[in-house]
Protein backbone atom coordinates (compact mmCIF):
# COMPACT_ATOMS: atom_id res chain seq x y z
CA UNK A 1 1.66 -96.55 -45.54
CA UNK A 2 -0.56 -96.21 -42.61
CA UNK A 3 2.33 -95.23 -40.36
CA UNK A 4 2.68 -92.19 -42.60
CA UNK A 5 -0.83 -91.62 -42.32
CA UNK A 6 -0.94 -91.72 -38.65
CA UNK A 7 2.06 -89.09 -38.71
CA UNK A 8 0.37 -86.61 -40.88
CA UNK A 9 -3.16 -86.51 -38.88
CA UNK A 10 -0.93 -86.48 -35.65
CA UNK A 11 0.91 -83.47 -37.42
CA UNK A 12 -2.69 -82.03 -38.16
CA UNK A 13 -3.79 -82.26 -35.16
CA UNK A 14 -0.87 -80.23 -33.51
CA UNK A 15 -1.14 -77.63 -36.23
CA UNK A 16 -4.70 -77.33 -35.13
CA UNK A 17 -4.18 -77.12 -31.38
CA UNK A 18 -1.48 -74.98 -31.78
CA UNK A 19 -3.70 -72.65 -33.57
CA UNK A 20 -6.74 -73.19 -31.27
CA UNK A 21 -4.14 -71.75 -28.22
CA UNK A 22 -2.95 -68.71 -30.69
CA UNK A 23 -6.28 -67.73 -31.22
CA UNK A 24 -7.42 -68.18 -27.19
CA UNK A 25 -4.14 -65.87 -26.29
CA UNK A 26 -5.26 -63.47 -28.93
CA UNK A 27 -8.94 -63.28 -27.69
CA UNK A 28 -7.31 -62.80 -23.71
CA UNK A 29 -4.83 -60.01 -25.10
CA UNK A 30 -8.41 -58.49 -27.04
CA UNK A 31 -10.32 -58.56 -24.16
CA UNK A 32 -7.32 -56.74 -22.01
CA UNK A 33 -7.04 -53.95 -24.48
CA UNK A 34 -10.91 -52.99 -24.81
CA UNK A 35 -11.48 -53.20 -20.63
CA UNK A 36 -8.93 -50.54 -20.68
CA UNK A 37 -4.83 -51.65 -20.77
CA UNK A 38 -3.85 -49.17 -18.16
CA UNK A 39 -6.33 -50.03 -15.50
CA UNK A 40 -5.02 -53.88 -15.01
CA UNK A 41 -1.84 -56.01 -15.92
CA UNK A 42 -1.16 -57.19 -19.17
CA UNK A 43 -2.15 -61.20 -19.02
CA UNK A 44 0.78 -63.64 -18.63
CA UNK A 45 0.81 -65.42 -22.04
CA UNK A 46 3.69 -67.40 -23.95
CA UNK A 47 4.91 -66.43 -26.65
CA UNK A 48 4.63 -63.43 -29.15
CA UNK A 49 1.06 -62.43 -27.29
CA UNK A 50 2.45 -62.45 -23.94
CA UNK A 51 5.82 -60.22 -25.62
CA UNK A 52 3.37 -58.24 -27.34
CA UNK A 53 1.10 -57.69 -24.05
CA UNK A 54 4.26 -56.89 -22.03
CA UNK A 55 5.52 -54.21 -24.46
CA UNK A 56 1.98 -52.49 -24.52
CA UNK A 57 1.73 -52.56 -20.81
CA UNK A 58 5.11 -51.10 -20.33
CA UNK A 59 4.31 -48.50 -22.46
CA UNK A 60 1.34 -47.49 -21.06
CA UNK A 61 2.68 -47.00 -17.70
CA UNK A 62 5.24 -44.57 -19.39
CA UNK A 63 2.87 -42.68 -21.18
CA UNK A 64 1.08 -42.66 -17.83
CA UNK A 65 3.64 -41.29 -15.54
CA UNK A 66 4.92 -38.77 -18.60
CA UNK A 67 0.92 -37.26 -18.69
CA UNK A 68 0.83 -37.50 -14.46
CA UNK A 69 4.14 -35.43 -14.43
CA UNK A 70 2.65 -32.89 -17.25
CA UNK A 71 -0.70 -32.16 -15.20
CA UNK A 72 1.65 -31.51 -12.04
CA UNK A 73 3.57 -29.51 -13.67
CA UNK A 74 0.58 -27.68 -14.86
CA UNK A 75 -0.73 -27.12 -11.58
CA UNK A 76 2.35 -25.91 -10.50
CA UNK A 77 2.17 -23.37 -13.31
CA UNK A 78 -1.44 -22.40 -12.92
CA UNK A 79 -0.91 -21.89 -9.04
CA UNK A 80 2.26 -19.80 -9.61
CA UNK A 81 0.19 -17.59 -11.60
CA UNK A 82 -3.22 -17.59 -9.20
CA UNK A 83 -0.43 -16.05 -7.06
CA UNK A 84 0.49 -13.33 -9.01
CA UNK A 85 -0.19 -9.80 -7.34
CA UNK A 86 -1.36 -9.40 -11.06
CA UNK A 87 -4.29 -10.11 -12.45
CA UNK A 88 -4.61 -12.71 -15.37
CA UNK A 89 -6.83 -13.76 -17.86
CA UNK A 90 -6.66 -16.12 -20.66
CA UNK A 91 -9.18 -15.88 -23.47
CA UNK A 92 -10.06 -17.86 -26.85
CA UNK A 93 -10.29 -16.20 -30.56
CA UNK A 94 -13.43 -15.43 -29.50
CA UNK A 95 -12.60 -13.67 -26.20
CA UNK A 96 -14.18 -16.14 -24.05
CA UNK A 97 -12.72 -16.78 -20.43
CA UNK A 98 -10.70 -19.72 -20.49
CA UNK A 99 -8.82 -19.25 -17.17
CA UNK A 100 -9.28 -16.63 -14.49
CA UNK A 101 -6.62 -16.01 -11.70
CA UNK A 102 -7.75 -14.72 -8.27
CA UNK A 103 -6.20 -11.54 -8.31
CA UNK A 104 -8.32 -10.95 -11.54
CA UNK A 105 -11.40 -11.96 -10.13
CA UNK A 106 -11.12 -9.23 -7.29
CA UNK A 107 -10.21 -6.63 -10.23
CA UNK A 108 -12.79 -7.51 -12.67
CA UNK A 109 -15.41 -8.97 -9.92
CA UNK A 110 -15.75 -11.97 -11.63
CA UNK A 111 -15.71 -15.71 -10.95
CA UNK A 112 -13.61 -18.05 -11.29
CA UNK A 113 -15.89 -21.32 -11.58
CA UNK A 114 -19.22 -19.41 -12.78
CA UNK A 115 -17.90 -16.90 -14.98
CA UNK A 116 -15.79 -19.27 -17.14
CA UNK A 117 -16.39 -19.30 -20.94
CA UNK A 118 -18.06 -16.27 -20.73
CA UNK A 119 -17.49 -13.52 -22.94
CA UNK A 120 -15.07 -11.19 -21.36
CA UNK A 121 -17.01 -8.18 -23.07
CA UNK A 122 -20.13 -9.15 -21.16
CA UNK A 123 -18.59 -9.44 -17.89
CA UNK A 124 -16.80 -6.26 -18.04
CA UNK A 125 -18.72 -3.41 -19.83
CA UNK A 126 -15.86 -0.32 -19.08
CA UNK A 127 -15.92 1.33 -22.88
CA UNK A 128 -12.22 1.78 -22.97
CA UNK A 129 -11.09 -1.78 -21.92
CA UNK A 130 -13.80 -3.28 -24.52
CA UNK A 131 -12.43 -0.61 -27.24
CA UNK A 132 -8.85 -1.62 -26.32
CA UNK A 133 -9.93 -5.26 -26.76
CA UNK A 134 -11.74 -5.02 -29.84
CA UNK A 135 -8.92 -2.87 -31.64
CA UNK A 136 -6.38 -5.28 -32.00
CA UNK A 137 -3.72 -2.97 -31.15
CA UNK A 138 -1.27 -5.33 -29.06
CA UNK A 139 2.25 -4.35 -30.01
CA UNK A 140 5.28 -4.63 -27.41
CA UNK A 141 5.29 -0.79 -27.49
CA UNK A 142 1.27 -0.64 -26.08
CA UNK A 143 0.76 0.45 -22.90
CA UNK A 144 -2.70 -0.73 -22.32
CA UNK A 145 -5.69 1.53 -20.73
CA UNK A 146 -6.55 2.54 -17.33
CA UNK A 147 -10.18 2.62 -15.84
CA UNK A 148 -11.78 2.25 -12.56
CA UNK A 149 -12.72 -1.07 -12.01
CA UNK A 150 -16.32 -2.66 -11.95
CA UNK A 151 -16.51 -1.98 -8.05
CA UNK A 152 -15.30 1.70 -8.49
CA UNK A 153 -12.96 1.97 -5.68
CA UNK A 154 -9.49 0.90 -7.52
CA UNK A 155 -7.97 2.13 -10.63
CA UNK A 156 -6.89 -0.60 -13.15
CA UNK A 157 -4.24 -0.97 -15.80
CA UNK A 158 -4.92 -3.69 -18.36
CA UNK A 159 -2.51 -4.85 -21.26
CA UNK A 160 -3.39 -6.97 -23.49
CA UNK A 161 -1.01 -9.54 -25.47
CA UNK A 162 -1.50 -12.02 -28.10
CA UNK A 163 -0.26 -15.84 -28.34
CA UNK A 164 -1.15 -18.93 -29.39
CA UNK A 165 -3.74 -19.28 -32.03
CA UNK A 166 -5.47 -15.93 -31.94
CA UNK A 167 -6.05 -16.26 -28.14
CA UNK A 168 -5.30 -13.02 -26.21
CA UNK A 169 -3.39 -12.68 -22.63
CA UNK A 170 -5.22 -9.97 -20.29
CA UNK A 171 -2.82 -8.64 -18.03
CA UNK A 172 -4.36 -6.01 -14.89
CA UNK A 173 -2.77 -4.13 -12.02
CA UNK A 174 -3.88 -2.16 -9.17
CA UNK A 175 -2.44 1.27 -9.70
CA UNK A 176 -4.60 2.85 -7.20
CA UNK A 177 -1.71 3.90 -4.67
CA UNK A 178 0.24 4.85 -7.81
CA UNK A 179 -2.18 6.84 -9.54
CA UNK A 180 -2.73 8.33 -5.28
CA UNK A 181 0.78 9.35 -5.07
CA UNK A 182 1.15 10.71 -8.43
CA UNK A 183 -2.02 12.76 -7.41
CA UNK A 184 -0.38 13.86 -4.04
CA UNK A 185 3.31 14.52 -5.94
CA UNK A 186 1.35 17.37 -8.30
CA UNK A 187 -0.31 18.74 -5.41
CA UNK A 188 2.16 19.04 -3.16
CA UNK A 189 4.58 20.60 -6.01
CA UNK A 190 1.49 22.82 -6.88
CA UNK A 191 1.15 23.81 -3.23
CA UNK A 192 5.00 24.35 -2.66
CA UNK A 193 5.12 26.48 -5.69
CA UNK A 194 2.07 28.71 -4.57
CA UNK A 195 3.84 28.96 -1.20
CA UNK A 196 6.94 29.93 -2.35
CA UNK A 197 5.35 32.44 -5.20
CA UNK A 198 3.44 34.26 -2.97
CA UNK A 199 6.02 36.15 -0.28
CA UNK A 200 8.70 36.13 -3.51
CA UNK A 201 6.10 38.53 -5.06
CA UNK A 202 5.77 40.61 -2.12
CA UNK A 203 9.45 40.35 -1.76
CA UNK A 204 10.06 41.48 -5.49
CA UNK A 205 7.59 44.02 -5.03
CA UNK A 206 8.93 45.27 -1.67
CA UNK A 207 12.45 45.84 -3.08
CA UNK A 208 11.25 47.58 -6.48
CA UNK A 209 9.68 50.37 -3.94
CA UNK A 210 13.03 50.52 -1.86
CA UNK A 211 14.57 51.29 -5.44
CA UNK A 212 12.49 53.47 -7.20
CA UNK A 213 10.98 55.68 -4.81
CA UNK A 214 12.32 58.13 -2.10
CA UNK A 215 10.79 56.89 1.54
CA UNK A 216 11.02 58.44 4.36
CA UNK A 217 13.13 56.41 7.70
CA UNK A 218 9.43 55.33 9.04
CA UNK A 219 8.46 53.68 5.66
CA UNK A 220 11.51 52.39 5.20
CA UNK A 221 11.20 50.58 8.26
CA UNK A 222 8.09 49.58 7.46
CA UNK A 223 9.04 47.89 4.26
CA UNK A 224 12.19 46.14 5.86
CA UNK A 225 9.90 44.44 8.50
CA UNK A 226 7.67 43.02 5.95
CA UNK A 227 10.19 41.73 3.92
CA UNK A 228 12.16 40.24 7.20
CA UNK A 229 8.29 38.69 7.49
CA UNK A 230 7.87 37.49 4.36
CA UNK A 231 11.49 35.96 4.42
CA UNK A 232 10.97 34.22 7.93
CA UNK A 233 7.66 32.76 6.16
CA UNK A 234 9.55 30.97 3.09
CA UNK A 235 12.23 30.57 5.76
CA UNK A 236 10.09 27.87 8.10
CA UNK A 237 8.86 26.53 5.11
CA UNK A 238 11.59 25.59 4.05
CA UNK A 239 12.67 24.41 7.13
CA UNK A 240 9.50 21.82 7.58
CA UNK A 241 9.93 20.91 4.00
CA UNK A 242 13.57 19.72 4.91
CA UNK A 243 12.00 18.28 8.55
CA UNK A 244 9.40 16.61 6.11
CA UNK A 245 11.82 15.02 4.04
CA UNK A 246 14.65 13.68 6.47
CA UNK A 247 11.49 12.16 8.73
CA UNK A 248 10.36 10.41 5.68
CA UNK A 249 13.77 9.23 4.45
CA UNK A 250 15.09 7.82 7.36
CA UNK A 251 15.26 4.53 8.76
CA UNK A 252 12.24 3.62 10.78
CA UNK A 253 13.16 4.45 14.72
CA UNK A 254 14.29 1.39 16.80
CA UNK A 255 12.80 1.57 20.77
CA UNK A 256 16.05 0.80 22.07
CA UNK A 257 17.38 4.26 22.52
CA UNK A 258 15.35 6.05 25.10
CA UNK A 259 14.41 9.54 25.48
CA UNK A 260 13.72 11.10 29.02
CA UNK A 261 10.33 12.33 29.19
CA UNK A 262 11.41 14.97 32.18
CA UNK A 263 13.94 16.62 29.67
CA UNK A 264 12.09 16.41 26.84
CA UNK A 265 9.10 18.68 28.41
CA UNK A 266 11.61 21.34 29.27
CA UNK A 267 12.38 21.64 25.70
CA UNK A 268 9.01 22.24 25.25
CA UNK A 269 8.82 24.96 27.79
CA UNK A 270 12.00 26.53 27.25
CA UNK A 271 10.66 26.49 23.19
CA UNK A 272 7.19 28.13 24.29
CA UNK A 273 8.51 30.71 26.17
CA UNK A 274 10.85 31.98 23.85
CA UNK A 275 8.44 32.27 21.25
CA UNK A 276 4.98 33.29 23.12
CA UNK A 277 6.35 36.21 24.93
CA UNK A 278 3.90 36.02 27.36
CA UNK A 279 0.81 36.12 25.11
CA UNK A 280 -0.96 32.98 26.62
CA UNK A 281 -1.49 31.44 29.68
CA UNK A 282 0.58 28.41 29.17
CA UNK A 283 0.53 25.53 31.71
CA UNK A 284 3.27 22.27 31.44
CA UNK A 285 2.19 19.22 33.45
CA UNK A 286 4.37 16.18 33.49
CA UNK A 287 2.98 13.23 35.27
CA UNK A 288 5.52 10.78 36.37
CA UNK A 289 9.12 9.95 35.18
CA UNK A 290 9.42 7.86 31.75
CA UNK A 291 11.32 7.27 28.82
CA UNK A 292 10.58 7.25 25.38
CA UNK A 293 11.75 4.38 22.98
CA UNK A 294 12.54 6.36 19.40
CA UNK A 295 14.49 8.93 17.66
CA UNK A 296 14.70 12.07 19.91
CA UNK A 297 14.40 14.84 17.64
CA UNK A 298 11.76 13.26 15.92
CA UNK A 299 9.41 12.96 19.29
CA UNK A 300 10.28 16.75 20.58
CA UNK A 301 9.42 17.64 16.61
CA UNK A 302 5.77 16.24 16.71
CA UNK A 303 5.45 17.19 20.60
CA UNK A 304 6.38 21.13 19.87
CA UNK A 305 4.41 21.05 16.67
CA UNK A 306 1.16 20.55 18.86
CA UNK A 307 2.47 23.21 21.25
CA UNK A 308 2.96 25.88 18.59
CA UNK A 309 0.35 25.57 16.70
CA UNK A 310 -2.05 25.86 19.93
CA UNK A 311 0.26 28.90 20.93
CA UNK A 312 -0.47 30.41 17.25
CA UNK A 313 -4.12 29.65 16.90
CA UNK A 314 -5.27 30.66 20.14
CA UNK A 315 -6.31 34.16 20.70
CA UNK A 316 -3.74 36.33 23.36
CA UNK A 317 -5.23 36.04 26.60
CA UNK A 318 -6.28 32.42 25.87
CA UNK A 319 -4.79 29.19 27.79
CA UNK A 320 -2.68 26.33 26.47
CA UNK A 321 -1.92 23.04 28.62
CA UNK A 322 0.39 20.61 27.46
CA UNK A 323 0.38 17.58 29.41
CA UNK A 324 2.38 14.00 29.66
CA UNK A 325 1.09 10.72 31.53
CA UNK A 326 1.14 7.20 30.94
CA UNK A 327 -1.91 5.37 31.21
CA UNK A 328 -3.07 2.68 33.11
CA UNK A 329 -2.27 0.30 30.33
CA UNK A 330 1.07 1.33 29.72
CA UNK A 331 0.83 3.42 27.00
CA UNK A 332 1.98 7.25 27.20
CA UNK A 333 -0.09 9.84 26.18
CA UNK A 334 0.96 13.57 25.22
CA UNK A 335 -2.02 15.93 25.44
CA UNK A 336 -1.91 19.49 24.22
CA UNK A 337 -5.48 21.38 25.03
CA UNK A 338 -5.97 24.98 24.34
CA UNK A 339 -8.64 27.57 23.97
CA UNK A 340 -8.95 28.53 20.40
CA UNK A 341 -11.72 28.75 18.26
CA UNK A 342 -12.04 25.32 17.56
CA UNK A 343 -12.17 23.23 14.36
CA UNK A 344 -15.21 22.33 12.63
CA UNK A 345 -16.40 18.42 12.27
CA UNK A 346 -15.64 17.84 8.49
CA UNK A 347 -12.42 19.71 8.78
CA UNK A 348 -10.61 17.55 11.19
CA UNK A 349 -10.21 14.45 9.16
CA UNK A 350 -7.84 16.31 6.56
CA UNK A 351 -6.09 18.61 9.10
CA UNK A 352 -2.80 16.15 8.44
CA UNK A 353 -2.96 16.58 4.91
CA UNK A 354 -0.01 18.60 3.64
CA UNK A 355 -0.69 22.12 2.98
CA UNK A 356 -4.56 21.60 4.48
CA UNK A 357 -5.85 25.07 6.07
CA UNK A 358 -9.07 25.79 7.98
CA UNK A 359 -8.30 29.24 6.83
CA UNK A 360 -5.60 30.01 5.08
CA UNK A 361 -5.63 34.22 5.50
CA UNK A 362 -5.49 33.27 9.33
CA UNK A 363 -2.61 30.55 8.59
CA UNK A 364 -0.52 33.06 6.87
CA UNK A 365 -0.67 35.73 9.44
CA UNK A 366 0.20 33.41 11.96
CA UNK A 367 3.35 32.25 9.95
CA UNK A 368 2.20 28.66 9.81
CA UNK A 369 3.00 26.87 6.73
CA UNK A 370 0.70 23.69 6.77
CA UNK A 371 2.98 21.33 7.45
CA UNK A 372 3.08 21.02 11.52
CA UNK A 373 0.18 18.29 11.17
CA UNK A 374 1.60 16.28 8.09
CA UNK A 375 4.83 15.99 10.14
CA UNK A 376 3.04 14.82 13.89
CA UNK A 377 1.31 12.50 11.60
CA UNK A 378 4.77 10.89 9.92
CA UNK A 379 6.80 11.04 13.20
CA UNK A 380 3.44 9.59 15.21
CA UNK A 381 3.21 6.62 12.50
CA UNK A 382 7.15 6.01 12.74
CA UNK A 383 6.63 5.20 16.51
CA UNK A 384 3.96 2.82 16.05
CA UNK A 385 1.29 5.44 18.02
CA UNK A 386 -1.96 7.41 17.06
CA UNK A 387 -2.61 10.68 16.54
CA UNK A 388 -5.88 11.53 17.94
CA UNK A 389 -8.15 15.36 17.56
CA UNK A 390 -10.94 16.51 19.37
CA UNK A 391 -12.76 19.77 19.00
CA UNK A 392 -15.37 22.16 19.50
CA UNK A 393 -16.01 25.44 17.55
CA UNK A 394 -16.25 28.25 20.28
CA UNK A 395 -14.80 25.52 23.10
CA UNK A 396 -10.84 25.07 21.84
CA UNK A 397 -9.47 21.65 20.60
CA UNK A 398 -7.41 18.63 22.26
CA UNK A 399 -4.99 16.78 20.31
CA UNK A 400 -3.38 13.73 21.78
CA UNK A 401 -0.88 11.42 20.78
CA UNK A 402 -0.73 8.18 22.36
CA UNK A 403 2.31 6.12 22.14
CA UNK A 404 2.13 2.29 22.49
CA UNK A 405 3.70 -0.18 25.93
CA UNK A 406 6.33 -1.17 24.21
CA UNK A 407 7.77 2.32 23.62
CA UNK A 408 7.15 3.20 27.14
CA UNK A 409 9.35 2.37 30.40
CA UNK A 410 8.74 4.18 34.13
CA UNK A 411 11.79 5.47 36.05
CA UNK A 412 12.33 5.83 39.62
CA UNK A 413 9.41 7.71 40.97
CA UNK A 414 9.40 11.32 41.53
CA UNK A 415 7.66 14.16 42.68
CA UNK A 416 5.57 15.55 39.43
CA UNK A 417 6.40 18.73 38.87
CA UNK A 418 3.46 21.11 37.81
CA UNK A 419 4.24 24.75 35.75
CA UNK A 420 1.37 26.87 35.97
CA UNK A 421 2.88 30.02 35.36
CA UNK A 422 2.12 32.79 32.41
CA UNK A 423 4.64 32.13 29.94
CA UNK A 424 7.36 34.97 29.45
């Protein structure tokens, strides 16, 4: 009987210890979950705790590693777009400023850090993007506003698209150079048209006299040369428009084919004679030997431009010097100075500009058709040099052109040959 006894209370006991170690492995597991389970290791426990402690830990770590790898791969998403050439911004129902790329920033002049949460609408007051925003007019089919931007010297394009919950996906571009050559592409068709209408007209009007009215041989004449005038003048401007086009077009000139200088100025003077008939004093100075790195045609193009268009604006009895050296520094310099009437200050900074006149009565009677200058410009770019203008109203005007080193290379010396001659 006591034997039983005994075996019971020793059973008790157990049950009772047993529990007493449950209930200290549940208090360790307790005290690992509320310091934080994913900043230490799960305890070491027997039995279901320790199971229990392992599975938790386990899956913390994966839920760990699966958020790490989602916040990288939002970075890598959020940097891909801060390097958009487009600008982005990302706004709540309420159109505040939940994200802000760089290239937005610049656009809008905003923030990125300061200006977040913001309302958009107070950050960027232009009336149509804010009545673009506000109308709710976001179909696949809209193509957005344009306005300058805050700064006023771009021109924007915004689109807005919804997604999400009500949240709204600003989209902007720089269209300046766009909305530039759009601007330039109606001028210049504007300008070729008025060209091209003018000496048609007198051409139209010219042959309606040779067909409805008797003239005598003298007036006849008269007419004929006029019209051969008015033909030559659509004629070149034709020709420079073609010139124009191929120079733009082409393939930008390597400086591995070489051009003699020497050669190159006889052009020139052969070119100026035949066309001056002795009108100017026209001198040629070539300083040295050299070569030219570029496209040959191109070079004698923007060199002869300068020549002619001193020739043409430059009263008869005036001088004209063209005039080749390379420089100290290794750069080559073509310099064409005459004695003209000069150019005024503000005028010289749009003299490349297609079409641009000082005077366009004088322009048309010399036969010039405003595109010598727009063409030196193009061919001077294409061969990495500068295009430089000086001048003085009453005095004349230089224009230079200044090639760089690298396009340059001396020959074997020789004698520099000096033409000082009137030009016949």
């Amino acid at each position: 009987m006591i034997w039983a006894l005994l075996l019971s209370l020793a059973v008790a006991l157990v049950a009772v210890a047993g529990a007493a170690g449950l209930w200290r492995r549940q208090q360790r597991l307790l005290r690992w979950t509320a310091a934080g389970m994913g900043e230490t290791d799960a305890p070491l426990l027997p039995g279901a705790a320790g199971e229990i402690g392992q599975r938790v830990e386990r899956a913390l770590r994966a839920g760990a590693a699966a958020q790490a790898e989602q916040v990288r791969r939002l970075e890598t998403f959020l940097t891909a777009i801060d390097a958009s050439p487009n600008g982005i911004l990302l706004l709540d129902a309420q159109d505040h400023l939940q994200w802000i790329n760089q290239t937005a920033a610049a656009h809008f002049g905003l923030d990125v850090l300061r200006d977040r949460d913001q309302r958009v609408t107070n950050l960027v007051r232009s009336p149509a993007f804010v009545e673009h925003l506000q109308s709710g007019r976001f179909d696949g089919f809209d193509e957005g506003v344009s306005f300058p931007s805050p700064r006023g010297d771009t021109m924007l394009s915004v689109v807005v698209r919804p997604y999400g919950d009500s949240m709204k996906l600003v989209l902007s571009q720089d269209i300046t150079a766009r909305e530039r050559s759009d601007r330039m592409r109606r001028d210049f068709v504007a300008n070729v048209s008025h060209e091209i209408r003018s000496p048609l007209t007198v051409l139209a009007g010219f042959i309606e006299t040779l067909s409805d009215l008797p003239l005598t041989g003298a007036e006849r004449q008269r007419v004929l040369v006029l019209m051969r005038q008015q033909t030559d003048r659509m004629r070149n401007l034709v020709t420079d428009l073609l010139a124009l086009a191929q120079i733009e077009g082409a393939p930008r000139p390597l400086s591995d084919h070489w051009t003699d200088v020497g050669e190159l100025m006889s052009q020139i003077e052969i070119s100026a004679r035949a066309s001056d008939k002795d009108r100017h004093h026209f001198e040629l100075q070539v300083g040295g030997p050299a070569q030219l790195g570029g496209t040959e045609s191109e070079l004698f193009s923007a060199f002869w431009n300068l020549v002619s268009n001193a020739l043409r604006y430059t009263p008869a009895g005036g001088s004209v010097t063209a005039q080749w050296a390379v420089r100290p520094d290794g750069t080559g310099e073509f310099r064409v100075t005459d004695t003209g009437a000069g150019i005024e200050r503000e005028h010289i900074p749009r003299l490349t500009e297609r079409f641009y006149r000082v005077d366009s009565s004088r322009s048309r009677e010399t036969g010039g058709t405003g595109l010598g200058l727009a063409i030196v410009k193009h061919v001077v770019q294409r061969h990495d040099g500068e295009l430089l203008i000086d001048s003085v109203p009453g005095k004349g005007s230089v224009f230079r052109i200044v090639l760089p080193a690298f396009r340059v290379r001396l020959r074997a010396p020789a004698t520099p040959r000096t033409r000082s001659e009137p030009v016949i």
